[in-house]
Structure formats: C-alpha cells, structure tokens
C-alpha atoms as a PDB file:
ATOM      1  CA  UNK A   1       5.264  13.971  22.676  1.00  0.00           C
ATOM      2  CA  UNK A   2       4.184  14.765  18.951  1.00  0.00           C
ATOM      3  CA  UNK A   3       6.532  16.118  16.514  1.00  0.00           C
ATOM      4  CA  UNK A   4       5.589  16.956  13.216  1.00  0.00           C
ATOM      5  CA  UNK A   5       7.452  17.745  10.286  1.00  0.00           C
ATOM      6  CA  UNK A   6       5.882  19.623   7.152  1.00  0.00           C
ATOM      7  CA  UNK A   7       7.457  20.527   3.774  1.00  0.00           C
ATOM      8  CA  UNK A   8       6.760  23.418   1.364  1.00  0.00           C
ATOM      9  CA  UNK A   9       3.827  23.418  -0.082  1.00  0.00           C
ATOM     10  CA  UNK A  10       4.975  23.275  -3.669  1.00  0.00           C
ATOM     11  CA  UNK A  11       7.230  20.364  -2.873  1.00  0.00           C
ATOM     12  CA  UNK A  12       6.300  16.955  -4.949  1.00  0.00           C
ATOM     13  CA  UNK A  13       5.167  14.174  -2.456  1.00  0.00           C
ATOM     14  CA  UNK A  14       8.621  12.113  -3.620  1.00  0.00           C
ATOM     15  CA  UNK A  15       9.935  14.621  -1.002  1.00  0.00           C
ATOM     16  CA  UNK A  16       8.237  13.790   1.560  1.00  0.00           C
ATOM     17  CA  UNK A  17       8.831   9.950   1.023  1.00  0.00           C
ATOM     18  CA  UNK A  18      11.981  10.637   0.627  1.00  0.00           C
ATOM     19  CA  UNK A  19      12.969  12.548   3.762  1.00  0.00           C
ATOM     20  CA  UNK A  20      10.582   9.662   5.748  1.00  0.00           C
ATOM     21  CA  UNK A  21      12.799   6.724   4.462  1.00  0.00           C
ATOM     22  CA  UNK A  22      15.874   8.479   5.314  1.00  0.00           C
ATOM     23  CA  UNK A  23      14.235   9.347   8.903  1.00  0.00           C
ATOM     24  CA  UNK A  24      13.919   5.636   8.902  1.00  0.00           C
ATOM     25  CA  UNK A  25      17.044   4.650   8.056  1.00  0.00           C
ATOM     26  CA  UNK A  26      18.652   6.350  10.796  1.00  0.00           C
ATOM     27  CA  UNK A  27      19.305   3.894  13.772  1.00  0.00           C
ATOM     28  CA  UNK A  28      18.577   6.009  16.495  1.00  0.00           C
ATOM     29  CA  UNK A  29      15.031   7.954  14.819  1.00  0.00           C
ATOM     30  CA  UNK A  30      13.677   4.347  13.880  1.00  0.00           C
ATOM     31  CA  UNK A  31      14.609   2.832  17.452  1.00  0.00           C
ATOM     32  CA  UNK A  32      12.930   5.816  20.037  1.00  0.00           C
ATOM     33  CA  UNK A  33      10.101   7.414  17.465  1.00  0.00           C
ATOM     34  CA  UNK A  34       6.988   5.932  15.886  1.00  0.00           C
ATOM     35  CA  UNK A  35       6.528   7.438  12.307  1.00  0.00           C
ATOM     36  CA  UNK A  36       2.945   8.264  10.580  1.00  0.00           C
ATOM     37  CA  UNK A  37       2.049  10.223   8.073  1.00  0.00           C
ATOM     38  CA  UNK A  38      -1.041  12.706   8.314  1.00  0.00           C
ATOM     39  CA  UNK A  39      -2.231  15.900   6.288  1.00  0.00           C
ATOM     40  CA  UNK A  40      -0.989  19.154   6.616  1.00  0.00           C
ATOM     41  CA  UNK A  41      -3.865  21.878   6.882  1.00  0.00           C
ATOM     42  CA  UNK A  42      -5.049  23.674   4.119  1.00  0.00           C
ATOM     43  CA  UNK A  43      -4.375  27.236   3.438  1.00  0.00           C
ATOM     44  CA  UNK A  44      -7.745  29.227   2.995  1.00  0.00           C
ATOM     45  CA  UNK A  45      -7.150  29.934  -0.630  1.00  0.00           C
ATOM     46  CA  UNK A  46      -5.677  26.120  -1.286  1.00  0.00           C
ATOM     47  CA  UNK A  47      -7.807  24.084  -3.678  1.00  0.00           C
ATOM     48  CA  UNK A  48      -7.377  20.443  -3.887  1.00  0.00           C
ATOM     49  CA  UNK A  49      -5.609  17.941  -1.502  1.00  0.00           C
ATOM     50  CA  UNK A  50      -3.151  19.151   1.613  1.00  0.00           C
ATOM     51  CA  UNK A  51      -0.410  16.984   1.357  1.00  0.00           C
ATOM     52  CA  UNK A  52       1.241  15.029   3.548  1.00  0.00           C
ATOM     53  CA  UNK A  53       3.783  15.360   6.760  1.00  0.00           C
ATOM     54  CA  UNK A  54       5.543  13.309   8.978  1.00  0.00           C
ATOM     55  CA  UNK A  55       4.200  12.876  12.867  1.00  0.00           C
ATOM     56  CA  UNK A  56       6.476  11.486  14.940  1.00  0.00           C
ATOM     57  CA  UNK A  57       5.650   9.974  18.591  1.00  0.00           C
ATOM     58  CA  UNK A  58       8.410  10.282  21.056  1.00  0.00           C
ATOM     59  CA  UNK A  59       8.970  10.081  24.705  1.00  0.00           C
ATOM     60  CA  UNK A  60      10.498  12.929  26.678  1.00  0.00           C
ATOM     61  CA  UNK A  61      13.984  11.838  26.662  1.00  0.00           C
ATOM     62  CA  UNK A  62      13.915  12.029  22.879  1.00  0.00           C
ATOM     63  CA  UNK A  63      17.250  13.612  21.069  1.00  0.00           C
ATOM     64  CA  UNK A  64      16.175  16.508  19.235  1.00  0.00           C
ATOM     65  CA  UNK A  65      19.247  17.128  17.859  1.00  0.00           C
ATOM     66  CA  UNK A  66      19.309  13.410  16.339  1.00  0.00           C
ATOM     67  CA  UNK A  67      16.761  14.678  14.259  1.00  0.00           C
ATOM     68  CA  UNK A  68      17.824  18.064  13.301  1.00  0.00           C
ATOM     69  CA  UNK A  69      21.210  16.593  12.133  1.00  0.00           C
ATOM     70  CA  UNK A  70      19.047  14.073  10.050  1.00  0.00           C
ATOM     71  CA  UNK A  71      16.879  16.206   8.241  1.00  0.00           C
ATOM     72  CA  UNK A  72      19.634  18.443   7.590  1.00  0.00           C
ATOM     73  CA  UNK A  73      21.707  16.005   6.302  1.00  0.00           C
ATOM     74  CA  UNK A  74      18.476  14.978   3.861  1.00  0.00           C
ATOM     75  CA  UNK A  75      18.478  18.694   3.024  1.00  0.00           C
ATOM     76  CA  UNK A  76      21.900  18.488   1.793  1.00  0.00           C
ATOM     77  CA  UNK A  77      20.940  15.784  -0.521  1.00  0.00           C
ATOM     78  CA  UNK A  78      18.258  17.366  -2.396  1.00  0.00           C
ATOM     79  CA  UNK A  79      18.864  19.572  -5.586  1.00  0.00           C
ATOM     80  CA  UNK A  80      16.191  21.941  -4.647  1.00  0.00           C
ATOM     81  CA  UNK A  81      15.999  23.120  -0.814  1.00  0.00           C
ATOM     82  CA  UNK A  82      12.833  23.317   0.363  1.00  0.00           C
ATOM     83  CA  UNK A  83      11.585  24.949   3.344  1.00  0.00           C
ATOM     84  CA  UNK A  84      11.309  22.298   6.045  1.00  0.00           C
ATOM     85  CA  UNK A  85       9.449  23.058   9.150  1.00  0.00           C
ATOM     86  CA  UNK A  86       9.019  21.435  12.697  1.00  0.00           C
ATOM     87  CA  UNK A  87       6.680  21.468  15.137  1.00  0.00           C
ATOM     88  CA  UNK A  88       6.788  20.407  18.590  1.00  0.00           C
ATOM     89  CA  UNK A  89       4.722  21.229  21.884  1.00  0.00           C
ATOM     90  CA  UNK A  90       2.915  24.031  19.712  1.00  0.00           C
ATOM     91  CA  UNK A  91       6.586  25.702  18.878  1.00  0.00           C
ATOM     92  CA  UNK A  92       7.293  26.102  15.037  1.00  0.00           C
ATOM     93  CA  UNK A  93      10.594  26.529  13.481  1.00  0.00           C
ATOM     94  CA  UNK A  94      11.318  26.061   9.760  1.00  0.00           C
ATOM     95  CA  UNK A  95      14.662  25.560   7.889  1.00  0.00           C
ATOM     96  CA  UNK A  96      15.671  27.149   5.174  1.00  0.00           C
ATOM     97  CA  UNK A  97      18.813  26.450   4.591  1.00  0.00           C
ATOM     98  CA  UNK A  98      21.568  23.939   6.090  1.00  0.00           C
ATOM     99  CA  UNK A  99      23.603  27.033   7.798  1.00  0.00           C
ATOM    100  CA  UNK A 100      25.131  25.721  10.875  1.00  0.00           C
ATOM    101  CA  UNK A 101      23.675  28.425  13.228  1.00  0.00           C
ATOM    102  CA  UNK A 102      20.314  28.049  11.686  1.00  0.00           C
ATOM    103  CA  UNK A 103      20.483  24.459  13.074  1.00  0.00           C
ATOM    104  CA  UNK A 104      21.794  25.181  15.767  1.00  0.00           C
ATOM    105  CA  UNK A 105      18.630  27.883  16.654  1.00  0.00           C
ATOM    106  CA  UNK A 106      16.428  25.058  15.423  1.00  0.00           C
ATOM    107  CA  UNK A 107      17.897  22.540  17.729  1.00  0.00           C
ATOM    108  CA  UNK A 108      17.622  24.906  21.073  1.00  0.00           C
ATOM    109  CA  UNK A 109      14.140  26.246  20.247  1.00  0.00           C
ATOM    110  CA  UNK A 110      12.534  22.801  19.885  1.00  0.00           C
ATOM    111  CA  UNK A 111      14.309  21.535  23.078  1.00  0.00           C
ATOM    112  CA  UNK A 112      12.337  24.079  24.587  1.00  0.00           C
ATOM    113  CA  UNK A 113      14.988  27.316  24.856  1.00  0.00           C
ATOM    114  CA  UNK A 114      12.556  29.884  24.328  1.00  0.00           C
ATOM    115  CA  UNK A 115      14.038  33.539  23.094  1.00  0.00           C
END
C-alpha cells in the first residue's frame, strides 16, 4: 500500500526534509514503512519544478494513526503551519491545523471510514 504525503506548495523544501527525518526518527514509521521521495504534480499554471513529497510503502496491517500522531506532532513544531495532505488508496485528506477532531477525521478516513 502507497501513502503519500504532500506539503503546500509555497512551503520551502527544508519542510519537507524536515517532516521526513522526523518520520524517520520515529521507531515504529522507520521499522513497518519504506520512505522515498518523488514529485508532486504540477498545477496547470505552475512554472518551474514540482517539489517534492514523501511516498511511503506499507503493508496492510500498517498503523495509520502512528502516522497521523507523527506528522501532527511535526506540525506542532513548525512556526508556520502548513497545509499537510495525505493520500492513501486514492482517498485525500489534508491538515490544516493540529485540532484534535481534525486528526481524529484524518485518522478514520485514511483507515478507510468513508462518510
């Protein structure tokens, strides 16, 4: 299974490096996913370079939650809170702020708790 996780476009690319080493330094992520990088898509009107996003491979019995709690955590962290989203199974959901219930939504939807 293929998760990806994508940043705001306007976000520097220390961001993104940032929120990958602190997926990586949390036991459980680095232990059950295998982390690349690859390039977000371009919008139409989007000169230059797409930057970057996370892809993580995981199997089925993957905690979701173990990496909702991370990247929130990372959220908390940053002086400037970016929109964060995640994709899995062809399901979107972006963050925008670290509001419990927000997570919580974010956490249900990508385990696959449709509305």
């Amino acid at each position: 299974m293929l998760i990806e996780i994508r940043i705001d476009w306007d976000a520097p690319e220390r961001e993104m490096r940032s929120l990958q080493q602190w997926l990586s330094d949390e036991r459980y992520i680095r232990r059950n996913a295998r982390m690349t990088w690859g390039r977000q898509p371009s919008p139409p009107d989007h000169m230059g370079s797409a930057p970057e996003m996370i892809k993580l491979l995981v199997d089925t019995g993957f905690q979701v939650s173990s990496l909702v709690v991370a990247i929130a955590s990372w959220r908390a962290t940053r002086p400037r809170k970016a929109t964060i989203t995640i994709e899995r199974d062809g399901v979107k959901v972006e963050a925008t702020d670290g509001d419990p219930e927000q997570i919580e939504r974010v956490m249900r939807l990508l385990d696959g708790d449709r509305p």
